[in-house]
C-alpha atoms as a PDB file:
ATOM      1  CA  UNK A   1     -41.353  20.658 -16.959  1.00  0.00           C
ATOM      2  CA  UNK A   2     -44.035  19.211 -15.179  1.00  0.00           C
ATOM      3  CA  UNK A   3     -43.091  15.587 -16.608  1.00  0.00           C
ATOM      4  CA  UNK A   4     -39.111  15.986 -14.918  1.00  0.00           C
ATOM      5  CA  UNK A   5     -40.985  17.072 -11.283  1.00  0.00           C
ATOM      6  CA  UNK A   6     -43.414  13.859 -11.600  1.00  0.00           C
ATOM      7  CA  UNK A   7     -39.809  12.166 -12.212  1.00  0.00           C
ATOM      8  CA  UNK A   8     -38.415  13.520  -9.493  1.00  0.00           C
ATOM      9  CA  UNK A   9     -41.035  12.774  -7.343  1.00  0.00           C
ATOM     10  CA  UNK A  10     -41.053   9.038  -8.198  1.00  0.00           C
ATOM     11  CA  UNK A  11     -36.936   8.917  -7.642  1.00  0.00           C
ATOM     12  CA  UNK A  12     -37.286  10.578  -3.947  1.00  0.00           C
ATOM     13  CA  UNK A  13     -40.301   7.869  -2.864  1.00  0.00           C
ATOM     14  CA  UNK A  14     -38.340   5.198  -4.486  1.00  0.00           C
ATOM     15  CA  UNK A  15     -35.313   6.029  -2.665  1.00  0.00           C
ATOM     16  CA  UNK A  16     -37.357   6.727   0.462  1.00  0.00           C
ATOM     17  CA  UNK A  17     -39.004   3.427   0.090  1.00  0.00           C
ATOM     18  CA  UNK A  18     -36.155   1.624  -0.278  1.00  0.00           C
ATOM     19  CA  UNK A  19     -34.381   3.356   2.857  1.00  0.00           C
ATOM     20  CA  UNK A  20     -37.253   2.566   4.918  1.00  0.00           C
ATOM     21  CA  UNK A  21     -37.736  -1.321   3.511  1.00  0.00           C
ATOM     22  CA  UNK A  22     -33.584  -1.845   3.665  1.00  0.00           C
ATOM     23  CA  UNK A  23     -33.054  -2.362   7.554  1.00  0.00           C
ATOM     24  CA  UNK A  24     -36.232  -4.714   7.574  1.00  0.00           C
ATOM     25  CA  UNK A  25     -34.852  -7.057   4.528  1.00  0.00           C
ATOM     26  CA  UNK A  26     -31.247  -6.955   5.030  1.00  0.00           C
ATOM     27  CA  UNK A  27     -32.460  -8.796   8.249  1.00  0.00           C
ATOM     28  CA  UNK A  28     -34.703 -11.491   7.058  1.00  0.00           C
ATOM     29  CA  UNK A  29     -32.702 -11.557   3.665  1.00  0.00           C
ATOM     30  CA  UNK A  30     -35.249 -12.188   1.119  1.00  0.00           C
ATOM     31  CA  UNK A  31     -34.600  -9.368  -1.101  1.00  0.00           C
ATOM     32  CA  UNK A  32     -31.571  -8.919  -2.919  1.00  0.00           C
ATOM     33  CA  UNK A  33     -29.326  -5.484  -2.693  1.00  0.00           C
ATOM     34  CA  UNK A  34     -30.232  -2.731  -5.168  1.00  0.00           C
ATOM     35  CA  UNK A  35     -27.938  -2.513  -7.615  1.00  0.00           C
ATOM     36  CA  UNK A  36     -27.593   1.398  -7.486  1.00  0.00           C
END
């Protein structure tokens, strides 16, 4: 149980991450889109 909230937990700051990172390098282009 405690191994799917760590999982969770890693999926929301990945996705967080990536939502705050996407404006920034969509504009200066240097990484590509995520595939998901």
């Amino acid at each position: 149980m405690k191994k799917q909230m760590i999982t969770g937990i890693a999926v929301i700051a990945r996705v967080a991450l990536c939502a705050a990172v996407w404006p920034r390098s969509a504009e200066v282009g240097d990484l590509p889109p995520p595939s998901r």
